[in-house]
Protein backbone atom coordinates (compact mmCIF):
# COMPACT_ATOMS: atom_id res chain seq x y z
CA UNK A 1 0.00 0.00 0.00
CA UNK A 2 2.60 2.11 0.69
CA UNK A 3 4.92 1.13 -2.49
CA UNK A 4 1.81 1.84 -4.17
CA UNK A 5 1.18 5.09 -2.67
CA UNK A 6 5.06 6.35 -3.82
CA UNK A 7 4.32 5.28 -6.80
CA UNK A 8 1.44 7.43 -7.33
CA UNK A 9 3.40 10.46 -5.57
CA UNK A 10 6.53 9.94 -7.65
CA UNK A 11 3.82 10.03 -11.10
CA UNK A 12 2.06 13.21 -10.00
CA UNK A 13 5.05 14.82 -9.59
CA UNK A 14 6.79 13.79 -13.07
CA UNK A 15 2.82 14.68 -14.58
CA UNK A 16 2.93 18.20 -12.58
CA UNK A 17 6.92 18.94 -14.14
CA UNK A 18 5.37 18.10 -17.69
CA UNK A 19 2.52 20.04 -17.20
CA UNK A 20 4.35 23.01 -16.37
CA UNK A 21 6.66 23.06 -18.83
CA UNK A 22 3.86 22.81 -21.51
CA UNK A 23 2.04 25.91 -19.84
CA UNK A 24 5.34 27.76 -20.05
CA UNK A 25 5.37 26.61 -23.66
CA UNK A 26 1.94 27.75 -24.11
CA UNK A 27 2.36 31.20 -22.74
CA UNK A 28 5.02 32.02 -24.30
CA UNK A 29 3.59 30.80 -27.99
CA UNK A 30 0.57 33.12 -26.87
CA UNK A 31 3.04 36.12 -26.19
CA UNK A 32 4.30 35.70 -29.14
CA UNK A 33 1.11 35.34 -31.07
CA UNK A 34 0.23 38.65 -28.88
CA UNK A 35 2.82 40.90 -30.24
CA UNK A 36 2.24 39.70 -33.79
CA UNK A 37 -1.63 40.81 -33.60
CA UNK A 38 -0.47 43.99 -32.17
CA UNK A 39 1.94 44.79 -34.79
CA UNK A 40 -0.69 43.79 -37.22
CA UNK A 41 -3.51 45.89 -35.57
CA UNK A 42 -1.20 49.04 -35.71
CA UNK A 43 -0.81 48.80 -39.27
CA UNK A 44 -4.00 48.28 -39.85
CA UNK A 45 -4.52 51.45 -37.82
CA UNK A 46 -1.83 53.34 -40.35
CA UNK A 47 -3.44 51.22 -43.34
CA UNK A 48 -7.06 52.40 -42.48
CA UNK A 49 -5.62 56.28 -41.40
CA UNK A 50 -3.66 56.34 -45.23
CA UNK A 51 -7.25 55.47 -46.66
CA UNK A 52 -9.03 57.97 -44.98
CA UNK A 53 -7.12 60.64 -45.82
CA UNK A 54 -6.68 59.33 -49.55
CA UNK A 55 -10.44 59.14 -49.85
CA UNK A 56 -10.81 62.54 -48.01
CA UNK A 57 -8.54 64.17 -50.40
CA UNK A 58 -9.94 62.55 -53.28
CA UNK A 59 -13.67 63.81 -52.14
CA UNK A 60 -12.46 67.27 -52.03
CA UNK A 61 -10.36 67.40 -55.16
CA UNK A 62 -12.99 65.82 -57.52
CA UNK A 63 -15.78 67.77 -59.29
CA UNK A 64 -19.33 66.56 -59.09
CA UNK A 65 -20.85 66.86 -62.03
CA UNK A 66 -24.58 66.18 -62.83
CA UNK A 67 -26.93 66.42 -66.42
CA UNK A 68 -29.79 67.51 -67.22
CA UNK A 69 -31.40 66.70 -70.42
CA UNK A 70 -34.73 68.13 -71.53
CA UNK A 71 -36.23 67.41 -74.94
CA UNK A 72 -39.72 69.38 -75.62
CA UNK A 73 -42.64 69.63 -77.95
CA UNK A 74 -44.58 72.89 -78.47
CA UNK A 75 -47.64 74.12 -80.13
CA UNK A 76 -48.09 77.86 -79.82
CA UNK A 77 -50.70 79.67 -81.21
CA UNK A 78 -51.47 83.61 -80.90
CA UNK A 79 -54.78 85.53 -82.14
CA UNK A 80 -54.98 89.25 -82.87
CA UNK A 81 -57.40 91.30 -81.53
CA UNK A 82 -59.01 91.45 -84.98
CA UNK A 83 -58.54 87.61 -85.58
CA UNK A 84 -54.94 86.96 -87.32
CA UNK A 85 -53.60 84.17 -86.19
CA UNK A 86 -50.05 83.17 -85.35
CA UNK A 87 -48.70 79.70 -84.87
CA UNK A 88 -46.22 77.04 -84.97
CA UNK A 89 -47.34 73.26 -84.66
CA UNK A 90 -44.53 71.72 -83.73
CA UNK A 91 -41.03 73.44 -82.48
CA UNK A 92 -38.78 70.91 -81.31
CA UNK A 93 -36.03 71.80 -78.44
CA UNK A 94 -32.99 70.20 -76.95
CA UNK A 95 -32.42 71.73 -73.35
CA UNK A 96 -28.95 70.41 -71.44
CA UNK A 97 -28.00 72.08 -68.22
CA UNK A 98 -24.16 70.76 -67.06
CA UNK A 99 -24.14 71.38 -63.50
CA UNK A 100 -20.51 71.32 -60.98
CA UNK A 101 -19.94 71.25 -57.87
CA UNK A 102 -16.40 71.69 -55.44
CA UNK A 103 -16.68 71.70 -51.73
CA UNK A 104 -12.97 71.39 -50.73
CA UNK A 105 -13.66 72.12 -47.10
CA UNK A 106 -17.28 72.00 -44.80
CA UNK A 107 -17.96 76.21 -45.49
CA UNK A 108 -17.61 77.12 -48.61
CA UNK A 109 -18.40 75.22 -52.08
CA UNK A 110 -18.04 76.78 -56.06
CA UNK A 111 -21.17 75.69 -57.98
CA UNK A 112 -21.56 76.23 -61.90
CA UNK A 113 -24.56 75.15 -64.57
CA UNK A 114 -23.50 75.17 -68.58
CA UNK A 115 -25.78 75.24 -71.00
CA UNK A 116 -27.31 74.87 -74.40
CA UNK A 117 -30.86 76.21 -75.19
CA UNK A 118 -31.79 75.14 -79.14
CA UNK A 119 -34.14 74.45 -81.75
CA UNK A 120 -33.99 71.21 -83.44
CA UNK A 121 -32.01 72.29 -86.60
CA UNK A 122 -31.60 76.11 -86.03
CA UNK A 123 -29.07 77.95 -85.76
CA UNK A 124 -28.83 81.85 -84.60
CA UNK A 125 -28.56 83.01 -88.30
CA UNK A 126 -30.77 80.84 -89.67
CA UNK A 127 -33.67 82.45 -87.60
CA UNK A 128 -32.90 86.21 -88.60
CA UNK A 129 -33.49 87.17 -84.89
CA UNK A 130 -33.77 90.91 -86.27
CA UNK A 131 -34.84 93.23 -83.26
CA UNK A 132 -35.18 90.18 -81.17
CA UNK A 133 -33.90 90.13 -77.53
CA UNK A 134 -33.12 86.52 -77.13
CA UNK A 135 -29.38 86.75 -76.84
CA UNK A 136 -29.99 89.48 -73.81
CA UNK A 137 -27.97 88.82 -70.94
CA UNK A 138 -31.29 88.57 -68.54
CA UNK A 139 -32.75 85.75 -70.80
CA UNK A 140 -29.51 84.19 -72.48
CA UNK A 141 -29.99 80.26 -71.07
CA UNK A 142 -33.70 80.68 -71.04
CA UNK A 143 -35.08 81.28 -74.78
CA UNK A 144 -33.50 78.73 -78.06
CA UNK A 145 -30.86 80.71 -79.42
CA UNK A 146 -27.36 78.97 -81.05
CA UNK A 147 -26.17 75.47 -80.20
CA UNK A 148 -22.82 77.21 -78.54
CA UNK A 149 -22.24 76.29 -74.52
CA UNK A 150 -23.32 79.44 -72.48
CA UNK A 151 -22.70 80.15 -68.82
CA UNK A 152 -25.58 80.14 -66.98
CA UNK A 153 -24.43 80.12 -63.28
CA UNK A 154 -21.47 80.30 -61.37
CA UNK A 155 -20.80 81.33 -58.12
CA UNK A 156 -18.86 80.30 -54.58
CA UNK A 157 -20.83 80.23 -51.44
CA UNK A 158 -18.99 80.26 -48.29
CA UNK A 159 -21.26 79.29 -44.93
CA UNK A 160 -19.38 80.35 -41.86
CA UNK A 161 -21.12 80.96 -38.75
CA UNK A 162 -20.71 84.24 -36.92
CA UNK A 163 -21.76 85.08 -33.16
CA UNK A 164 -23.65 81.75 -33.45
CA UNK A 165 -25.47 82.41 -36.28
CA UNK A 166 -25.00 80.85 -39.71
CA UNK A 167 -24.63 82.84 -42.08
CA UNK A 168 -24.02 82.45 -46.19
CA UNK A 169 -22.02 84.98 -48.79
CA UNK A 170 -22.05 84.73 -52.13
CA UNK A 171 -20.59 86.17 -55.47
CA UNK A 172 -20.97 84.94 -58.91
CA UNK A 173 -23.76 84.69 -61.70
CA UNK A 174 -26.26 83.67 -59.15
CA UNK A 175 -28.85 81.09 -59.34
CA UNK A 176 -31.72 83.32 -60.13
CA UNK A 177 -34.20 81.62 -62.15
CA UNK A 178 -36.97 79.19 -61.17
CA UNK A 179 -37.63 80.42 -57.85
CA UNK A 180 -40.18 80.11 -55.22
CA UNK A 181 -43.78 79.06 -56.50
CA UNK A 182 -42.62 78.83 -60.05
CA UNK A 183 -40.37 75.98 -59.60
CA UNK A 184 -43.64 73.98 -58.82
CA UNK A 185 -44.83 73.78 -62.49
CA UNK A 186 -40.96 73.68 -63.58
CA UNK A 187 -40.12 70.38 -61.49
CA UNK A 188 -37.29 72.33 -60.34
CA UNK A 189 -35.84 72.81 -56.70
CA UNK A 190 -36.82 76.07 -55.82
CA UNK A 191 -34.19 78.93 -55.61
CA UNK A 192 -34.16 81.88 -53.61
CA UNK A 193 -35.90 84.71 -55.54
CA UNK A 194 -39.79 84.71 -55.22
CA UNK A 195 -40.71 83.74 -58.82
CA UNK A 196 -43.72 86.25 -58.76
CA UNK A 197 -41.26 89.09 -59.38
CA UNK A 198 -38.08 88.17 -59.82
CA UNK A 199 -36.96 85.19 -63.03
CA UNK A 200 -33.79 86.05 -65.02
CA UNK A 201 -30.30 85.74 -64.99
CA UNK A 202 -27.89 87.98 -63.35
CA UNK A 203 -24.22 88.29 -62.29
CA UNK A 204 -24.24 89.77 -58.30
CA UNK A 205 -23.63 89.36 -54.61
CA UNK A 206 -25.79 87.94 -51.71
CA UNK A 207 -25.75 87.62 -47.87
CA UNK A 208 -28.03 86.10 -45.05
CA UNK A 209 -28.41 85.25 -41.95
CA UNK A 210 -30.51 82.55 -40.23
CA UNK A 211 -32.75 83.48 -37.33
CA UNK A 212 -34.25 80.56 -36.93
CA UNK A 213 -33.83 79.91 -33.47
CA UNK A 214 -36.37 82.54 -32.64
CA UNK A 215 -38.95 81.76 -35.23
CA UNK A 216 -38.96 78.48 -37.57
CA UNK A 217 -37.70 78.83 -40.67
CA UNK A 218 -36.93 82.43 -40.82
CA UNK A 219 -33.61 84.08 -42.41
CA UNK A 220 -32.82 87.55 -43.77
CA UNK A 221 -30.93 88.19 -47.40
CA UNK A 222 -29.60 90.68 -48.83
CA UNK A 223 -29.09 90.68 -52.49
CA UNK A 224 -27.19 93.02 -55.38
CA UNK A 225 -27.17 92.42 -58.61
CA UNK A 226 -25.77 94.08 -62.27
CA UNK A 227 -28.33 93.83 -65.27
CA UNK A 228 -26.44 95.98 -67.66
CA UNK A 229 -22.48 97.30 -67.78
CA UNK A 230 -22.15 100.58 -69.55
CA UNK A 231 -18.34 99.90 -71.09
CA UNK A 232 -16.96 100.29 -74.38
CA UNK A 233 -15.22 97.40 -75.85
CA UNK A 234 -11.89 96.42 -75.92
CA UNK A 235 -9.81 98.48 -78.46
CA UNK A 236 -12.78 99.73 -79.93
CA UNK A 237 -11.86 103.09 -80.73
CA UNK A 238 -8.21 103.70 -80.09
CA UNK A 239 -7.50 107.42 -78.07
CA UNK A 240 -5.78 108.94 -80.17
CA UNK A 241 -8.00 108.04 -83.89
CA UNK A 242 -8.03 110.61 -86.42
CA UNK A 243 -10.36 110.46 -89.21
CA UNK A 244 -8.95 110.65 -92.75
CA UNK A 245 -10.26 114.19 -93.09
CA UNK A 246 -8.73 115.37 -90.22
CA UNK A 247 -11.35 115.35 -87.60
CA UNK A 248 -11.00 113.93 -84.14
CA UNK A 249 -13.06 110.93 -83.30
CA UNK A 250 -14.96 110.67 -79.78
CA UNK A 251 -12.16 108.74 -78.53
CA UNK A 252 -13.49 105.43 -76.19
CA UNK A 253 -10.45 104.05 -74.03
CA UNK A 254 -10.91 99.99 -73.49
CA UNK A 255 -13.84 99.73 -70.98
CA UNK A 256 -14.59 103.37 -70.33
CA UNK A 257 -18.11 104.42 -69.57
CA UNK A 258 -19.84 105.43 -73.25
CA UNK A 259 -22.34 108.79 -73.19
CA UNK A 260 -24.29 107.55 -75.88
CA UNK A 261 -25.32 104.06 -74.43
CA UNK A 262 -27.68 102.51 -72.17
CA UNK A 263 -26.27 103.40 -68.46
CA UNK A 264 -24.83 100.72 -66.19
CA UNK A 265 -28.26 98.65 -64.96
CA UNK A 266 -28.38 97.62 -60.66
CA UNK A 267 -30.64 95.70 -58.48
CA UNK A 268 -30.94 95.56 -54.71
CA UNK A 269 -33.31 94.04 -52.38
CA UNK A 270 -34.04 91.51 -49.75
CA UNK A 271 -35.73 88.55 -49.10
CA UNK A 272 -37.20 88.13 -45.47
CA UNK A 273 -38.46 84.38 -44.92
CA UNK A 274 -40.90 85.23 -42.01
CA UNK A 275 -41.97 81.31 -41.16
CA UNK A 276 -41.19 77.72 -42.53
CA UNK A 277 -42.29 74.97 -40.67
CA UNK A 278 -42.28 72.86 -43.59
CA UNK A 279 -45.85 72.95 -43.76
CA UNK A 280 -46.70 76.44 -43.51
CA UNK A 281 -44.10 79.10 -45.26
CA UNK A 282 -44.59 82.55 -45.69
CA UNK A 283 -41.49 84.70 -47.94
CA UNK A 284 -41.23 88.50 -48.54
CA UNK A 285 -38.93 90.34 -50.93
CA UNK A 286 -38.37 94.01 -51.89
CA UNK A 287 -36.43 95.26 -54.10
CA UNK A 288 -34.85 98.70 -56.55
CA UNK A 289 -34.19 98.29 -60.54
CA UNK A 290 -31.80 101.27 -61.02
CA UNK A 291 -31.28 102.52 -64.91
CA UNK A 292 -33.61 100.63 -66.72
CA UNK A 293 -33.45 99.83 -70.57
CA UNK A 294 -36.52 99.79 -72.93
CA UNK A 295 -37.20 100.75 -76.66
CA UNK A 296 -37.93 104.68 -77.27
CA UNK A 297 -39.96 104.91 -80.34
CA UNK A 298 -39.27 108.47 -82.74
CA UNK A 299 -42.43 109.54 -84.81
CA UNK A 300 -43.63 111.37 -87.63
CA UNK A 301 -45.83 114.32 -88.35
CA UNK A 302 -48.26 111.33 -88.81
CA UNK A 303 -47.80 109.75 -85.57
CA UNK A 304 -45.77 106.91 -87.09
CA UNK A 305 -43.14 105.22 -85.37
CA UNK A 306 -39.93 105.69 -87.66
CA UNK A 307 -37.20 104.63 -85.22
CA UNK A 308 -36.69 102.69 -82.36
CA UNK A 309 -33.51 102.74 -79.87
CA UNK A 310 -32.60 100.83 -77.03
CA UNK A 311 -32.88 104.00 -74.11
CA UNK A 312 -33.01 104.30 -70.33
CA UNK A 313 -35.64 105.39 -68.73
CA UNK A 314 -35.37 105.08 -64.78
CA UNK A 315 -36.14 102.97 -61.90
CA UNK A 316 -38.62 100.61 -60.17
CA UNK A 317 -39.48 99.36 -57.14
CA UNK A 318 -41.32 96.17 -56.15
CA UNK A 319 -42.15 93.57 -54.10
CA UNK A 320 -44.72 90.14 -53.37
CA UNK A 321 -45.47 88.22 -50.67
CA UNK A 322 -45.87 84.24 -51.00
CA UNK A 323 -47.62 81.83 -48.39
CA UNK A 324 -47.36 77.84 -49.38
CA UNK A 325 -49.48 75.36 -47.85
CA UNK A 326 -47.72 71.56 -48.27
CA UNK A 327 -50.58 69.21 -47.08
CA UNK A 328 -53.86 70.39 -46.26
CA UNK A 329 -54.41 69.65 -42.62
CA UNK A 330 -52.84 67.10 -40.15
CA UNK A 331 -52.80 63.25 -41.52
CA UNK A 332 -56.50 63.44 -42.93
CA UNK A 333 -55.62 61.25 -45.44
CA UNK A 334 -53.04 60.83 -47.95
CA UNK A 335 -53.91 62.76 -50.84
CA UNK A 336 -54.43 65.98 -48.76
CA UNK A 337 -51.08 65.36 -46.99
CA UNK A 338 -49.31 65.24 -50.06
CA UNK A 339 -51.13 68.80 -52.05
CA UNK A 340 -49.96 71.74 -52.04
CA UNK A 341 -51.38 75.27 -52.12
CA UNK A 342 -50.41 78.61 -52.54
CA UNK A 343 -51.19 82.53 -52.94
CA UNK A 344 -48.81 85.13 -53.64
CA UNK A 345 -49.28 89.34 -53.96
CA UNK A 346 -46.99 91.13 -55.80
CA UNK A 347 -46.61 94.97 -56.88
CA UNK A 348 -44.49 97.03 -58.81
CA UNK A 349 -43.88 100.95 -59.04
CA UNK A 350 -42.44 102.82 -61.84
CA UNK A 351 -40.24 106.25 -61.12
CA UNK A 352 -39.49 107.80 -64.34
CA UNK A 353 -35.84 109.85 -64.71
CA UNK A 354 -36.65 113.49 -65.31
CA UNK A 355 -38.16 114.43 -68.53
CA UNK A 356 -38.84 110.36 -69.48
CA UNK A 357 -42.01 108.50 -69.88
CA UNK A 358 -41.42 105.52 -68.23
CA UNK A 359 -43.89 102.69 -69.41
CA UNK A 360 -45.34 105.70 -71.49
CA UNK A 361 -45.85 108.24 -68.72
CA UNK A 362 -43.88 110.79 -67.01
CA UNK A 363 -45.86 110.03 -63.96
CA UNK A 364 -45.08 106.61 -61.68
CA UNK A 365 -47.69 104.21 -62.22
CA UNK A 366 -48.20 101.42 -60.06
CA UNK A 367 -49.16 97.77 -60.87
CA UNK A 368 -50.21 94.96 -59.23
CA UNK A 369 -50.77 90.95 -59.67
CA UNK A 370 -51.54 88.33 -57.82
CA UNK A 371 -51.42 84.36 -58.11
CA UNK A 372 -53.02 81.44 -56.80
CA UNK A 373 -51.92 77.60 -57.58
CA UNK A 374 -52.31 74.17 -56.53
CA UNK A 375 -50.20 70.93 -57.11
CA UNK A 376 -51.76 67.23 -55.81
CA UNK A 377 -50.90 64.19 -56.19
CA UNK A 378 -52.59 61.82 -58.83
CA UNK A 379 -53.27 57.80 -59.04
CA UNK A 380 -50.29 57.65 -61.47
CA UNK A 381 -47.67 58.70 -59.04
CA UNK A 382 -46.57 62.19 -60.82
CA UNK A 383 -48.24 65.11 -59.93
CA UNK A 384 -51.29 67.45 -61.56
CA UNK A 385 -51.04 71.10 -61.22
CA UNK A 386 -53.39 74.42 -61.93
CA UNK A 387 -52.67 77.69 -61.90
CA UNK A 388 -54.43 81.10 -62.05
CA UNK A 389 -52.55 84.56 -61.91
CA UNK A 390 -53.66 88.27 -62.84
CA UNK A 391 -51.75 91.63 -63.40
CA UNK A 392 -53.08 95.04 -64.29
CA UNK A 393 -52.66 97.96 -66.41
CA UNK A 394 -48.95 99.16 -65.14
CA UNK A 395 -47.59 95.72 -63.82
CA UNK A 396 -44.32 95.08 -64.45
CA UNK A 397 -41.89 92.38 -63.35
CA UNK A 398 -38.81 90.65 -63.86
CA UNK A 399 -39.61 87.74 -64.88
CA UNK A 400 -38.18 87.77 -68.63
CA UNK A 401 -36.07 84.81 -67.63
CA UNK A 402 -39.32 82.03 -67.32
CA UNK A 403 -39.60 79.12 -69.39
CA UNK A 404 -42.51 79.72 -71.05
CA UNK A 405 -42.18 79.99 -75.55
CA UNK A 406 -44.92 82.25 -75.69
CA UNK A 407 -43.55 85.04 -73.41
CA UNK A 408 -43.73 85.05 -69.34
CA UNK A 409 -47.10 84.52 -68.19
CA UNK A 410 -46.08 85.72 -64.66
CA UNK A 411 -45.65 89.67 -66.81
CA UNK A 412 -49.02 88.99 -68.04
CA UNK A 413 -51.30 92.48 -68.05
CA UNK A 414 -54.82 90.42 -67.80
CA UNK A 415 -55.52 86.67 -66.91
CA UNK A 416 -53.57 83.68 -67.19
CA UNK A 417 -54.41 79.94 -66.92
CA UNK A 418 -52.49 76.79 -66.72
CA UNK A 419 -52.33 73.24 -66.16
CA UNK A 420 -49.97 70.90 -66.14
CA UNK A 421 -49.19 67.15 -65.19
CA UNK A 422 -45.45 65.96 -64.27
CA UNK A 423 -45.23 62.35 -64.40
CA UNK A 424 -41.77 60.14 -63.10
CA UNK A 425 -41.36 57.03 -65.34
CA UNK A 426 -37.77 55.96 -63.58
CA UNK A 427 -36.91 56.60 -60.47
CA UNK A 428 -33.68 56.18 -58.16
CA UNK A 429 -33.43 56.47 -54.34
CA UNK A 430 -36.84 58.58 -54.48
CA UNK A 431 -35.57 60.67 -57.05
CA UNK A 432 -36.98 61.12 -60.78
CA UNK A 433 -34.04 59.98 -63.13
CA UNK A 434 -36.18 60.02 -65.63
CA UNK A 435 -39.96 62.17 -66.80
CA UNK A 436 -42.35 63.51 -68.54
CA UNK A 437 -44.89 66.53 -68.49
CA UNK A 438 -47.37 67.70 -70.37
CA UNK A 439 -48.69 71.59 -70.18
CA UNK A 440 -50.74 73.77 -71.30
CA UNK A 441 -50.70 77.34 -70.66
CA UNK A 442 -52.89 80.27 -72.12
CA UNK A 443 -52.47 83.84 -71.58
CA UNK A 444 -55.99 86.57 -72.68
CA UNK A 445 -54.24 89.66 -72.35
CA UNK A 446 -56.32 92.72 -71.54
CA UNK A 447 -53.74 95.75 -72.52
CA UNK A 448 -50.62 95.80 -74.62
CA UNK A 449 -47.19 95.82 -73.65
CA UNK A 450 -46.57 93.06 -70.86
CA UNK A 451 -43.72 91.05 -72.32
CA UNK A 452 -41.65 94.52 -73.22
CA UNK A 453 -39.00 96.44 -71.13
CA UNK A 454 -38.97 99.98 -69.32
CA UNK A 455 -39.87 102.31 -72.35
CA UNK A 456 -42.39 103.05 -74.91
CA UNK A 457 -42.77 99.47 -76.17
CA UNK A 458 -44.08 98.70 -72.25
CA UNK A 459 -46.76 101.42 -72.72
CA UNK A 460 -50.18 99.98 -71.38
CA UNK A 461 -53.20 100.45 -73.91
CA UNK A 462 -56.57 98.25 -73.91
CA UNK A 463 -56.61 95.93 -76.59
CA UNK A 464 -59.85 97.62 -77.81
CA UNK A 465 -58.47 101.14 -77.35
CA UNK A 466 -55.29 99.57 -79.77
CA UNK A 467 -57.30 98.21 -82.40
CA UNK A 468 -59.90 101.60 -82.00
CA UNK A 469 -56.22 103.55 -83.14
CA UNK A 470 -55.78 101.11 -86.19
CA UNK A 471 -53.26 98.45 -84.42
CA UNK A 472 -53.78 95.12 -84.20
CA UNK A 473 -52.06 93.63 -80.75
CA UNK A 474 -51.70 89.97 -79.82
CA UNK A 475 -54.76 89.44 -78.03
CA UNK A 476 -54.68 85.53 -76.87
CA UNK A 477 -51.80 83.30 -76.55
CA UNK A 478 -51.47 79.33 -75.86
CA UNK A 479 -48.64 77.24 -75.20
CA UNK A 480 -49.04 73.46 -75.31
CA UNK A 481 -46.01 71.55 -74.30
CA UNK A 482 -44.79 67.96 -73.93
CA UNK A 483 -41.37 67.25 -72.53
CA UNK A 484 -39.00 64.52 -71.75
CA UNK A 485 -36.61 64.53 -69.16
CA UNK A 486 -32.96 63.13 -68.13
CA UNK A 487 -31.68 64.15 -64.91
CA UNK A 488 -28.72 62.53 -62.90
């Protein structure tokens, strides 16, 4: 019992030895093992560190670029107040907008649109523009012209945020078109100008601030703008040019201001966004044209207009205000939850420069519109819209720039109607890659003059007054339109 009991003793022993020096064995292998994941984790540390910053740099030194393709159908049709009609059955246009984008830090980004605005076919000689206006800065991207690449915006906005408010500042040719309301029927997101007053192209400035921690939604801007540069060209008279006869030439220095021209063109105003819950919004704008252009017509004994120059004639002032409704009360039901309403007041005041009839009166006139629209949803998935908006005898906006053939029906002195329905047919991550619209738009004008500038050509007669003088104005116009659309 005894032998047996050494036995067992003199076993555990030689069993504990072994044991040991496999644990030792063990723990060092894992020590080992230890250190190697270590190394390993700290270059994967560096690894993922190197990626980071190569993808970083990469997302601020590439360009986003996006397209947008528009193909359209229209019919337009005009009638005379004593019955001659105008039309065209079918014009056929290519729209592409370029757009660019470069954010290379968290405050400030450069954005740019190209584009090219043409007829199927056309080109600008081939249509004899004449007296036409559809290479004028304000409208340049917006009416068919050439198929040359035109700039249409480009601008950096920087977003820093000052005694803990953000804030945004801008300079560039500004996104100015398809603003709010208008951008409804144009499928477009909506920029800042109120589209009731204020659609065309210019190159300016623009600040704000955002005050919405005291009321939802609200901000203040402040925007300037240049419509016109009085300059002479570059080298087109030289200082010093003597005529062959002897007689000294009004000399015109490269980019000097020119007596005989149109004077340099400015805009300033605000926009005051009063409440946006994303429901309810309400917008205000005011705003000063300074210096601006229209046709002055020269007459005969007879009364007949026997010239016609491009003149200034003074300034304007303006404004609107614009309430939205996006779904009609709270979760009724789905179709009111996804409509939207919306009324908008606008008015504009003329103020003549000494001795000038502005809109064919040396006295300031004012105008006035207003606007009323809807946009619901429909079984289809796209969306059906109407639209109803009114301006009298001495309204006059800016609003050369909207996308309408037939001539803005926003400047429309009288009533306008229009419908329209905006259909996706491919979508991507809730966004329309691809659609289609068809719309229909008619203008019954009640005086003469509402697509024309500052001067004599803007002059406000009744259509019935016109034709009592022997003229025969464009009394009704229609648009019809069917488009297709590429956006990505």
């Amino acid at each position: 019992m005894k032998k047996s009991l050494f036995s067992l003793a003199v076993a555990s022993a030689l069993f504990s030895n072994v044991y040991a020096d496999d644990t030792a064995d063990l723990k060092a292998q894992l020590e080992v093992l230890t250190q190697k994941i270590q190394k390993l984790e700290k270059k994967q540390d560096r690894t993922a560190k190197t990626l980071s910053s190569v993808k970083a740099h990469d997302a601020h030194d590439n360009i986003k670029f996006n397209v947008d393709f528009r193909t359209s159908y229209d019919n337009l049709n005009y009638k005379s107040a004593k019955g001659v009609e105008y039309k065209n059955d079918a014009i056929f246009s290519n729209r592409l907008w370029l757009g660019m984008g470069y954010a290379p830090t968290d405050t400030i980004v450069f954005k740019g649109q190209l584009a090219v605005n043409k007829a199927f076919g056309a080109s600008y000689g081939q249509r004899g523009t004449g007296m036409g206006f559809d290479t004028f800065d304000w409208v340049l991207n917006e009416t068919l012209t050439d198929d040359t690449i035109k700039l249409r915006q480009a601008y950096w906005l920087w977003t820093p945020t000052i005694a803990g408010f953000p804030t945004t500042w801008s300079v560039g040719r500004r996104p100015s078109t398809n603003g709010a309301l208008i951008n409804l029927r144009d499928d477009d997101p909506e920029q800042s100008p109120l589209g009731h007053v204020i659609n065309m192209e210019f190159d300016g400035a623009s600040a704000s601030v955002k005050l919405d921690k005291f009321v939802n939604g609200m901000y203040f801007k402040i925007c300037l703008g240049r419509g016109l540069t009085n300059a002479a060209g570059w080298a087109s008279q030289a200082s010093n040019l003597v005529s062959p006869f002897g007689m000294q030439q009004t000399p015109y220095p490269n980019y000097v201001n020119v007596d005989t021209s149109l004077d340099t063109s400015d805009f300033a105003g605000f926009i005051f966004s009063l409440y946006n819950d994303g429901q309810y919004s309400v917008k205000t704008t005011l705003y000063r044209g300074m210096s601006l252009p229209g046709l002055g017509f020269t007459y005969n004994n007879l009364g007949q207009i026997t010239a016609a120059e491009m003149k200034t004639f003074g300034d304007e002032d303006g404004g609107a205000i614009s309430m939205k409704i996006e779904g009609i009360g709270d979760e009724i039901n789905d179709f009111l939850d996804e409509t939207i309403v919306f009324a908008s007041f606008a008015y504009s005041q003329t103020r003549p420069d000494d001795g000038k009839a502005m809109l064919g009166t040396t006295e300031s006139k004012t105008g006035t519109s207003y606007w009323v629209g809807t946009q619901m949803p429909n079984l289809t998935g796209g969306r059906f819209g109407l639209e109803y908006n009114h301006g009298s005898k001495y309204w006059r906006p800016f609003t050369y720039g909207e996308d309408t053939l037939i001539g803005s029906k926003m400047a429309t002195r009288g009533d306008a109607y229009e419908a329209y329905w905006t259909q996706p047919i491919i979508e991507k991550d809730g966004k329309s890659v691809f659609s289609m619209q068809v719309r229909y738009t008619y203008i019954d004008y009640a005086y003469t003059g509402s697509n024309a500038f500052f001067g004599d050509a803007g002059t406000p007669m009744k259509i019935e007054d016109a034709v009592a003088m022997g003229m025969d104005p464009i009394d009704t116009a229609q648009d019809i339109r069917v488009y297709f659309r590429y956006r990505y």
